[in-house]
C-alpha atoms as a PDB file:
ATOM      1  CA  UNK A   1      -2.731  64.544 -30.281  1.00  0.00           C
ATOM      2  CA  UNK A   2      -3.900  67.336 -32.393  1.00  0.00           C
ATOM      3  CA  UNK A   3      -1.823  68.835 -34.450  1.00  0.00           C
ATOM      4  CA  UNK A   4      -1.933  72.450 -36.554  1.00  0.00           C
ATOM      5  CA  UNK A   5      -4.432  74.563 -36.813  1.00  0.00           C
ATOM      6  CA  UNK A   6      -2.091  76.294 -39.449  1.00  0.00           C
ATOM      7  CA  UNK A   7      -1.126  74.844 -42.417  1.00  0.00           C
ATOM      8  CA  UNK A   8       2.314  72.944 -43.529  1.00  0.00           C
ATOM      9  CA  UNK A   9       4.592  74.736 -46.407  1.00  0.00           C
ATOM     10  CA  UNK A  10       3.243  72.039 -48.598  1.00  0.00           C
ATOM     11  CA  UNK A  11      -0.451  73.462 -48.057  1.00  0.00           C
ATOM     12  CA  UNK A  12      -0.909  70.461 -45.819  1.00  0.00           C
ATOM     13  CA  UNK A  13      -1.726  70.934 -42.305  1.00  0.00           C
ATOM     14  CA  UNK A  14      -2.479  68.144 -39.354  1.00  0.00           C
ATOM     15  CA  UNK A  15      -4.201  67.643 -36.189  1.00  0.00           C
ATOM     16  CA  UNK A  16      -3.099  64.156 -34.558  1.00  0.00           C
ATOM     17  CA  UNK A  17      -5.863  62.237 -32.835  1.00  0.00           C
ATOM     18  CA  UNK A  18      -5.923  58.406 -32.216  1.00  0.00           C
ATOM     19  CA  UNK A  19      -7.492  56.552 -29.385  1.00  0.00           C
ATOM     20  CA  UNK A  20      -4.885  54.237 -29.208  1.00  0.00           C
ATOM     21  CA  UNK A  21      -2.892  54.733 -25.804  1.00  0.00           C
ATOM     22  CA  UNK A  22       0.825  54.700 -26.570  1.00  0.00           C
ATOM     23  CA  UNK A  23       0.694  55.451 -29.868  1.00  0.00           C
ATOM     24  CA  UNK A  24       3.222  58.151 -29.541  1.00  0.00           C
ATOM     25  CA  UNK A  25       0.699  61.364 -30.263  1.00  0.00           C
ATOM     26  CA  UNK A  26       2.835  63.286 -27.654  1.00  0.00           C
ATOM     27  CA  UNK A  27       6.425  61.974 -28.530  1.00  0.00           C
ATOM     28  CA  UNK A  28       5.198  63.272 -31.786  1.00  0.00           C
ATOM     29  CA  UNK A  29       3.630  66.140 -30.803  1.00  0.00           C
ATOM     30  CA  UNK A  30       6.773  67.352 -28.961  1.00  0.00           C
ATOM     31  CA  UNK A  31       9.276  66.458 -32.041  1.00  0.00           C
ATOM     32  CA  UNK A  32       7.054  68.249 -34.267  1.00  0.00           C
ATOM     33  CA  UNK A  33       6.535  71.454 -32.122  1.00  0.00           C
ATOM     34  CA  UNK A  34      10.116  71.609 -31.376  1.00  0.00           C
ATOM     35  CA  UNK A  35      11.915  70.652 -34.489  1.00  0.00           C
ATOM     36  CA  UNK A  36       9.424  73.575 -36.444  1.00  0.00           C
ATOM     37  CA  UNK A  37      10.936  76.040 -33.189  1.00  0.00           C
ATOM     38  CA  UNK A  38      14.366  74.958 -33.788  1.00  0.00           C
ATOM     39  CA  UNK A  39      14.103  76.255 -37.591  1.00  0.00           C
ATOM     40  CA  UNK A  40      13.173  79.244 -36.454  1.00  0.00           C
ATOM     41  CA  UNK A  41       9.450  78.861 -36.473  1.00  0.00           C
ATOM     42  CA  UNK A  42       7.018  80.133 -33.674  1.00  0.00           C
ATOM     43  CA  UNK A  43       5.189  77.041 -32.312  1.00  0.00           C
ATOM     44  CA  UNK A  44       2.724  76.680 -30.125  1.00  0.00           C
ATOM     45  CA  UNK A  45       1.591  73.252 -28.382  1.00  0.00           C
ATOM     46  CA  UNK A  46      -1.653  73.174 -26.112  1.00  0.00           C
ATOM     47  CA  UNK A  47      -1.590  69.902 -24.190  1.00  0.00           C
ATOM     48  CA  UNK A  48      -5.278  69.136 -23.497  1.00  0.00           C
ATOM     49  CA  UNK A  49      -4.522  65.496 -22.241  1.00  0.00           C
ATOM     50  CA  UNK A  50      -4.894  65.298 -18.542  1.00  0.00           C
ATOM     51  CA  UNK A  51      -1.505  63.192 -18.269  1.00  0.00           C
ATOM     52  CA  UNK A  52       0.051  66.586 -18.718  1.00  0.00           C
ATOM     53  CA  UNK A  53       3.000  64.848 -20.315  1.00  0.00           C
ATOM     54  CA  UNK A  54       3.951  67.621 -23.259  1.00  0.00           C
ATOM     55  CA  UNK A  55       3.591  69.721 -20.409  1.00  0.00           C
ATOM     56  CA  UNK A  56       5.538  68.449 -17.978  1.00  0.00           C
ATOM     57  CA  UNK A  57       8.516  67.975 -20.360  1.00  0.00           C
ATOM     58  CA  UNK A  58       8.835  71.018 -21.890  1.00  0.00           C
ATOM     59  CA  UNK A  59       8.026  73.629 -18.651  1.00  0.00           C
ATOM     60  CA  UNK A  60      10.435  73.540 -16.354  1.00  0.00           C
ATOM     61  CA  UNK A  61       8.501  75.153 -13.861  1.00  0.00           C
ATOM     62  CA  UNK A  62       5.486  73.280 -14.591  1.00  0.00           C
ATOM     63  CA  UNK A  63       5.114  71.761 -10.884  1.00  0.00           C
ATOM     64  CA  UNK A  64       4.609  75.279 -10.312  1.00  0.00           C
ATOM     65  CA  UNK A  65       2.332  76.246 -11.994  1.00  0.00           C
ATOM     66  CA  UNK A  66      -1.015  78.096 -10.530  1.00  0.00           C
ATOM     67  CA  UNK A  67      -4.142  76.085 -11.578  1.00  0.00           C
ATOM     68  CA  UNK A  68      -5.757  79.314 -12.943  1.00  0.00           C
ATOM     69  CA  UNK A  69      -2.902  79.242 -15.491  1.00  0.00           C
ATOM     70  CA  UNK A  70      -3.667  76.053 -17.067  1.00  0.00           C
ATOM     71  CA  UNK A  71      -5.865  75.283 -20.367  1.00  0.00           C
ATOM     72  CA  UNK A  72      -8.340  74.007 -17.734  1.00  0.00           C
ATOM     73  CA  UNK A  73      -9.548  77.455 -17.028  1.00  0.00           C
ATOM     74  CA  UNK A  74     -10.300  78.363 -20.923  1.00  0.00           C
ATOM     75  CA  UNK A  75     -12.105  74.668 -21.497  1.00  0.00           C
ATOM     76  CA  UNK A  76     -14.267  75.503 -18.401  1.00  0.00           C
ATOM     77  CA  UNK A  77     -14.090  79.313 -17.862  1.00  0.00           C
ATOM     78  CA  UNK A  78     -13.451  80.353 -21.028  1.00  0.00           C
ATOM     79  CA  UNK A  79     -10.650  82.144 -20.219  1.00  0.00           C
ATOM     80  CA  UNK A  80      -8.064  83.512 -22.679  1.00  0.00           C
ATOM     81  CA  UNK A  81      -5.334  80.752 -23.239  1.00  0.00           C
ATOM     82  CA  UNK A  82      -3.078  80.633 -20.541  1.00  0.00           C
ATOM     83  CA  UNK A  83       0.492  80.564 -22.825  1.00  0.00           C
ATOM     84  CA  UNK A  84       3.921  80.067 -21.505  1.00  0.00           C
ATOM     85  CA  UNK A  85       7.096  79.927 -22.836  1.00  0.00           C
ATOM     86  CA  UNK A  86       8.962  76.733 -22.717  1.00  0.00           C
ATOM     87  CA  UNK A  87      12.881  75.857 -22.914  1.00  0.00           C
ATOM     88  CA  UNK A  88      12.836  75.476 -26.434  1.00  0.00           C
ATOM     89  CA  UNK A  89      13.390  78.822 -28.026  1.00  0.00           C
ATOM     90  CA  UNK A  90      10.299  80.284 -30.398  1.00  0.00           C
ATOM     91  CA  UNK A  91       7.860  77.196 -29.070  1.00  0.00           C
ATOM     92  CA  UNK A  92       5.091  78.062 -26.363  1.00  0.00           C
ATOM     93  CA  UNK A  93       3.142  76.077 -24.265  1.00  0.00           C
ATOM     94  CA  UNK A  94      -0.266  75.946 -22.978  1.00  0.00           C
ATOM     95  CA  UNK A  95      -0.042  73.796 -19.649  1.00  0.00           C
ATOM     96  CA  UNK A  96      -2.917  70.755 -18.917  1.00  0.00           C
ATOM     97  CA  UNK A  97      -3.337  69.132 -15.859  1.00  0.00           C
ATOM     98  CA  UNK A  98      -4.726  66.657 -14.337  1.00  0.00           C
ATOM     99  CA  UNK A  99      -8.559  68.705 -13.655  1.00  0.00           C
ATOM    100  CA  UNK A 100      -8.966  68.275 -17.011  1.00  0.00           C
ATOM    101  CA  UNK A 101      -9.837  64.638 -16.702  1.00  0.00           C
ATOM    102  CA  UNK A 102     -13.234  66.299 -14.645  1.00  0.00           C
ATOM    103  CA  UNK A 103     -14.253  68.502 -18.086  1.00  0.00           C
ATOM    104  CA  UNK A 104     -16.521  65.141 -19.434  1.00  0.00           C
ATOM    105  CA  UNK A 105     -18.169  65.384 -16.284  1.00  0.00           C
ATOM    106  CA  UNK A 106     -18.798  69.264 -15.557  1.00  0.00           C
ATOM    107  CA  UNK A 107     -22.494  70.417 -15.922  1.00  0.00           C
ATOM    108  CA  UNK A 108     -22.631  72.614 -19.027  1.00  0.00           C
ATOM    109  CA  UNK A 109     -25.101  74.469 -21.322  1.00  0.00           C
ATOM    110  CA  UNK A 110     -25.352  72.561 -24.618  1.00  0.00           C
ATOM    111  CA  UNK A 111     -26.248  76.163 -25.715  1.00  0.00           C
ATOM    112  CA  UNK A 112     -23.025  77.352 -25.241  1.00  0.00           C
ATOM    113  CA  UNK A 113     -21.182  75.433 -28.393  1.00  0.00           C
ATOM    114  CA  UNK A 114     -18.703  74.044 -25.600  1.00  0.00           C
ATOM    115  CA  UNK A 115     -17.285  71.950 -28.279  1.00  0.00           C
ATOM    116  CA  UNK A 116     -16.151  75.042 -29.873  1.00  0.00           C
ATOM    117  CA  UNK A 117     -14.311  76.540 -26.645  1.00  0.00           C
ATOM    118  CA  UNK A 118     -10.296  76.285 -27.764  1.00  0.00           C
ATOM    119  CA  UNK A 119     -11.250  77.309 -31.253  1.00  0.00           C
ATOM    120  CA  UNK A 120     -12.909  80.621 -29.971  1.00  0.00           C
ATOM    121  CA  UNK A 121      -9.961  81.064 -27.729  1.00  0.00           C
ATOM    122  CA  UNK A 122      -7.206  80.174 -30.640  1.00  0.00           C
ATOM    123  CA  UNK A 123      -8.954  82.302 -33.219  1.00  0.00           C
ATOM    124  CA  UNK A 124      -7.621  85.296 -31.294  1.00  0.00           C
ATOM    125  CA  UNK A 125      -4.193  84.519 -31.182  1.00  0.00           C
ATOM    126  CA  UNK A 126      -4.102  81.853 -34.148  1.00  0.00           C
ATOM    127  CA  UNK A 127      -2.401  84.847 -35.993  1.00  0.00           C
ATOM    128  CA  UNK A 128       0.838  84.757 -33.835  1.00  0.00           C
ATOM    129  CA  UNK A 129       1.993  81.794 -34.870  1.00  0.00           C
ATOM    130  CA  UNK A 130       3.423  79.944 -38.080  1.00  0.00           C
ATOM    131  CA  UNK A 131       1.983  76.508 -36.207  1.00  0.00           C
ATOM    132  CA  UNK A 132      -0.629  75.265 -34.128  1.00  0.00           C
ATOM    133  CA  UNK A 133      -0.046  71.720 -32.590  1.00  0.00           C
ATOM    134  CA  UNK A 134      -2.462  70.110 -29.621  1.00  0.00           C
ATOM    135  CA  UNK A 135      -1.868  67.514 -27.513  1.00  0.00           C
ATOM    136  CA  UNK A 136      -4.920  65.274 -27.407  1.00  0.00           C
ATOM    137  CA  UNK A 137      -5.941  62.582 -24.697  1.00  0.00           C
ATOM    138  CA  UNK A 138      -5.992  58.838 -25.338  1.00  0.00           C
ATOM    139  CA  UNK A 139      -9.763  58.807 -26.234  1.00  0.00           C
ATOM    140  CA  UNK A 140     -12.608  60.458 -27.912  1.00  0.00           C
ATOM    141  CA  UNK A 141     -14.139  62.945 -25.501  1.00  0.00           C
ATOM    142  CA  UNK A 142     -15.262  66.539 -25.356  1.00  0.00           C
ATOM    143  CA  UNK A 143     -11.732  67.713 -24.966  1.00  0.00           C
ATOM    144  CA  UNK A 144     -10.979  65.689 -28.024  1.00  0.00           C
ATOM    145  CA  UNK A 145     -13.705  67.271 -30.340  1.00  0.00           C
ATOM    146  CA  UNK A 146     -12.785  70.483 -28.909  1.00  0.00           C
ATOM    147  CA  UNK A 147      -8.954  69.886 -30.522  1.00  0.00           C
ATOM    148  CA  UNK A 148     -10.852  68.557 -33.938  1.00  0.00           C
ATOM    149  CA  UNK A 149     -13.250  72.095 -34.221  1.00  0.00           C
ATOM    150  CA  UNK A 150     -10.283  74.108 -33.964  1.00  0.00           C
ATOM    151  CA  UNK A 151      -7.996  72.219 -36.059  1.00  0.00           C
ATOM    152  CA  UNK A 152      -7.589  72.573 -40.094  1.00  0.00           C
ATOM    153  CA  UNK A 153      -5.936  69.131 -40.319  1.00  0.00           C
ATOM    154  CA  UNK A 154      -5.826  65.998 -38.367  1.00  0.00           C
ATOM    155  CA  UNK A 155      -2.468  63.593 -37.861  1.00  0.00           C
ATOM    156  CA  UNK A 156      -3.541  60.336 -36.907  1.00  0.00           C
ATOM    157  CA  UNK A 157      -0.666  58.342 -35.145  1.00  0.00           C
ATOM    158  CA  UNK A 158      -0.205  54.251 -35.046  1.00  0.00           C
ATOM    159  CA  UNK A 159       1.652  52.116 -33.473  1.00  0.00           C
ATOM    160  CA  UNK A 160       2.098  49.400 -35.592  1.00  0.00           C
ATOM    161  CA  UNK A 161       1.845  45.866 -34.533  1.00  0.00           C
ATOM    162  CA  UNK A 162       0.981  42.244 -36.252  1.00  0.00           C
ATOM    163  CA  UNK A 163      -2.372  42.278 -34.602  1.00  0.00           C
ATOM    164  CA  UNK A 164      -3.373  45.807 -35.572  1.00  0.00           C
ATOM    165  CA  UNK A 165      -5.825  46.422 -37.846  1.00  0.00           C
ATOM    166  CA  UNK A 166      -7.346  42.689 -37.969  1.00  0.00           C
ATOM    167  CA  UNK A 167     -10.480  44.210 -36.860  1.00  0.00           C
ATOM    168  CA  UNK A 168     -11.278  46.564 -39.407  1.00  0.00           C
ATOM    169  CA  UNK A 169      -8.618  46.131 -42.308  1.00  0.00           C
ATOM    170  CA  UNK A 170      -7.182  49.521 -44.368  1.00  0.00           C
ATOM    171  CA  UNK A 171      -8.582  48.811 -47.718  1.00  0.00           C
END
């Protein structure tokens, strides 16, 4: 997860990447968003993990959804951002889907800054919103350093466990 390309009232702000799968980067992605909407803030979550899972729990309709109206289409197209309102009043939702896991493996330019897609695409609406949160995947890939270009901050989520961090010890 990726959270806030805006900053928190503390001057703070927060992406959320970790590559650790169950970590709880959209449980906390999905908290965050909608406890900021519940105090009246205007939120809005991308989900650019392929699971789909911020998605699917805060869209309704999101079986419905066309596949030109996903985040898909601005990663690969560079389309405007596709953004829906969810049930939660004030937070918004830009849908994933399962396509994106094919992004990695798309032919593209490296002329064409791709890593810098969703940050040319937020930058035009960045404006409308008091916070920024996005949904990461489980793993370092081009949809993952697309989240960190257009993020200010970065929230890194772990699950913690006796074996973790036995490898390469916080100091």
């Amino acid at each position: 997860m990726s959270v806030l390309a805006r900053p928190l009232p503390d001057g703070s702000g927060a992406p959320t990447v970790t590559a650790l799968a169950g970590a709880g980067k959209t449980s906390s992605s999905i908290s965050l968003a909608a406890g900021l909407a519940r105090k009246n803030k205007k939120v809005l979550l991308i989900d650019i993990d392929s699971q789909a899972n911020s998605s699917k729990v805060l869209l309704e309709d999101y079986l419905s959804i066309p596949s030109q109206e996903i985040i898909f289409t601005t990663i690969i197209d560079e389309r405007p951002l596709p953004v829906r309102e969810s049930q939660v009043p004030n937070l918004y939702v830009v849908p994933s889907h399962i396509l994106l896991s094919e992004t990695d493996i798309r032919p593209n330019s490296a002329n064409d800054h791709r890593e810098a897609r969703l940050k040319r695409a937020l930058d035009k609406i960045r404006d409308e919103y008091d916070y920024i949160f996005v949904d990461c995947p489980p793993s370092l890939s081009w949809l993952s350093l697309n989240a960190f270009t257009a993020a200010d901050k970065v929230l890194i989520v772990v699950a913690p466990g006796y074996f973790d961090g036995d490898e390469h010890p916080l100091q």
